[in-house]
C-alpha atoms as a PDB file:
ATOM      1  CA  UNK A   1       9.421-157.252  59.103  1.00  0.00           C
ATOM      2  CA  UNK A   2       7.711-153.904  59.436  1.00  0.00           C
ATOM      3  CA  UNK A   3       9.259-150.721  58.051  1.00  0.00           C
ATOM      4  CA  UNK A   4      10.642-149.661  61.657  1.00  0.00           C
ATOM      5  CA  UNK A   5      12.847-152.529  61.913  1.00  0.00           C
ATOM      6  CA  UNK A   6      13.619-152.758  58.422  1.00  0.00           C
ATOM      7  CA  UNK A   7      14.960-148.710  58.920  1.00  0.00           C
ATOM      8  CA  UNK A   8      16.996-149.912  61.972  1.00  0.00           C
ATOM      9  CA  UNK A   9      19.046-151.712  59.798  1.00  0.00           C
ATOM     10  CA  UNK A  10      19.499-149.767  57.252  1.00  0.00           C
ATOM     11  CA  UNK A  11      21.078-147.609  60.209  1.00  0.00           C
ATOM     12  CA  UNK A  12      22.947-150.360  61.004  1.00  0.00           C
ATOM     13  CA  UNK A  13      24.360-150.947  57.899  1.00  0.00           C
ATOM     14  CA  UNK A  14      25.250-146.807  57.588  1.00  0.00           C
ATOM     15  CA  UNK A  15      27.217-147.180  60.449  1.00  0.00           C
ATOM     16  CA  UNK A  16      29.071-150.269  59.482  1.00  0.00           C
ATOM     17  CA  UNK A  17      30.215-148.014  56.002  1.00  0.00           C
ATOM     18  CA  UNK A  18      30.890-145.090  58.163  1.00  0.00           C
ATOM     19  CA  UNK A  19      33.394-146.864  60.155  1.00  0.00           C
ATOM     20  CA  UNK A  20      35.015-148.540  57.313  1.00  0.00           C
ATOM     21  CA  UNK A  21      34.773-144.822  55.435  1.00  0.00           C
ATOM     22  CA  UNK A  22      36.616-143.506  58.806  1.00  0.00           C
ATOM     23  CA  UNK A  23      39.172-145.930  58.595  1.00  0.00           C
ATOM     24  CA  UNK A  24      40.155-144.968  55.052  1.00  0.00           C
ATOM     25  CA  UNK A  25      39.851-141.240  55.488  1.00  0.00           C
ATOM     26  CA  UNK A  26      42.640-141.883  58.474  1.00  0.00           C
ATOM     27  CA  UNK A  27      44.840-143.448  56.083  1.00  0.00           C
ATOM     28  CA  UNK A  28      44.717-140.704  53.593  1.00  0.00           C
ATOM     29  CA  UNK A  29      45.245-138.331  56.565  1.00  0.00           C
ATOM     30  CA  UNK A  30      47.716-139.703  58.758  1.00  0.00           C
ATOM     31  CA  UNK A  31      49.695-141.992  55.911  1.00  0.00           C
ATOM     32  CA  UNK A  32      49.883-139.736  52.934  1.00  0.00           C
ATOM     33  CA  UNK A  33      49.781-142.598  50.634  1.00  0.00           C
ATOM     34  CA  UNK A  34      51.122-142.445  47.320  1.00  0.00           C
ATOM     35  CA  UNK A  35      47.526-143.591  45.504  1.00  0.00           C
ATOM     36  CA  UNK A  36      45.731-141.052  47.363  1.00  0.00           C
ATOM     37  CA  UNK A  37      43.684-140.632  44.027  1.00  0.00           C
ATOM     38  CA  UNK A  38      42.774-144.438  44.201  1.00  0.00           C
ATOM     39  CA  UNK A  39      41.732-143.688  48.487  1.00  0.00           C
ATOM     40  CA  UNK A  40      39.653-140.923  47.730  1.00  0.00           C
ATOM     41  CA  UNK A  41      38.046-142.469  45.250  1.00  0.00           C
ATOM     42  CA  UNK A  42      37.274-145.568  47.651  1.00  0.00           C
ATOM     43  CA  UNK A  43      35.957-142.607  50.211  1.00  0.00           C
ATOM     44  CA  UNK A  44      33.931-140.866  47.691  1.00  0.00           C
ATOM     45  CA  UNK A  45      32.034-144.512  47.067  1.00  0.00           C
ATOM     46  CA  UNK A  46      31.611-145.413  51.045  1.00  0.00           C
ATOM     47  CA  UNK A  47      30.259-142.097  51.268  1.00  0.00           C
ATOM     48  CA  UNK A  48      27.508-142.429  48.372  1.00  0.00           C
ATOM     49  CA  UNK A  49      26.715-145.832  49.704  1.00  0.00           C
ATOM     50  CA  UNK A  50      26.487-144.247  53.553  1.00  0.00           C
ATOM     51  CA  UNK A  51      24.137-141.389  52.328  1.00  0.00           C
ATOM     52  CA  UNK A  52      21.771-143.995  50.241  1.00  0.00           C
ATOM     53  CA  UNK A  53      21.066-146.151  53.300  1.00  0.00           C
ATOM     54  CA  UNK A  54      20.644-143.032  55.438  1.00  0.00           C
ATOM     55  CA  UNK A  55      17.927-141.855  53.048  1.00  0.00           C
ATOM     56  CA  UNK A  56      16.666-145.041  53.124  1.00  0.00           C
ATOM     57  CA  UNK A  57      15.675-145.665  56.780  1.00  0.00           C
ATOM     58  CA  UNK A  58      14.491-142.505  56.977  1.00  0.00           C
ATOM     59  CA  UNK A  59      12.091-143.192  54.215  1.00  0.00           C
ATOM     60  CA  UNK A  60      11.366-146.236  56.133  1.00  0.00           C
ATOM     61  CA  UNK A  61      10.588-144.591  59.004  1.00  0.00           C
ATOM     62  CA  UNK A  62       8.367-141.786  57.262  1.00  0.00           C
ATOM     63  CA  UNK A  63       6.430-145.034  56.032  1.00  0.00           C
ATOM     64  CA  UNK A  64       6.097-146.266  59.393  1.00  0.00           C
ATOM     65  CA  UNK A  65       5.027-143.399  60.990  1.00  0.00           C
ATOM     66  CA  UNK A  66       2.301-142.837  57.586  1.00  0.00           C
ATOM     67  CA  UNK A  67       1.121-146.663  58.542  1.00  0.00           C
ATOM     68  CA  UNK A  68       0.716-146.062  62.234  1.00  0.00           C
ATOM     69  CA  UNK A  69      -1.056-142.908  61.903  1.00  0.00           C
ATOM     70  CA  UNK A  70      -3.516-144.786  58.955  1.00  0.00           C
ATOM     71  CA  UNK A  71      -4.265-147.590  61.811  1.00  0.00           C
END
């Protein structure tokens, strides 16, 4: 695997935490639920995990382009 595709899903991955992040930032919003503590913790985790694969890839990609213009 080279480091373009290897970014791609890493981007894929951020976008599969993003939706599940989106899902529990609507329940805090539209639900008020009583362990709101307990859901934005859970948020506050997604999100940490979303911006680490972000920063990833585009590490990855950096690489790639550093490898490309080496060749």
């Amino acid at each position: 695997m080279n480091y373009n595709e290897w970014a791609e899903e890493y981007y894929k991955d951020a976008e599969n935490i993003k939706k599940t992040m989106n899902k529990y930032e609507k329940i805090l919003a539209e639900e008020k639920p009583r362990n709101e503590e307990n859901i934005n913790s859970i948020i506050a985790f997604y999100r940490y995990v979303y911006y680490d694969l972000i920063n990833t890839a585009k590490m990855l990609k950096e690489r790639a382009e550093v490898k490309e213009n080496a060749a």
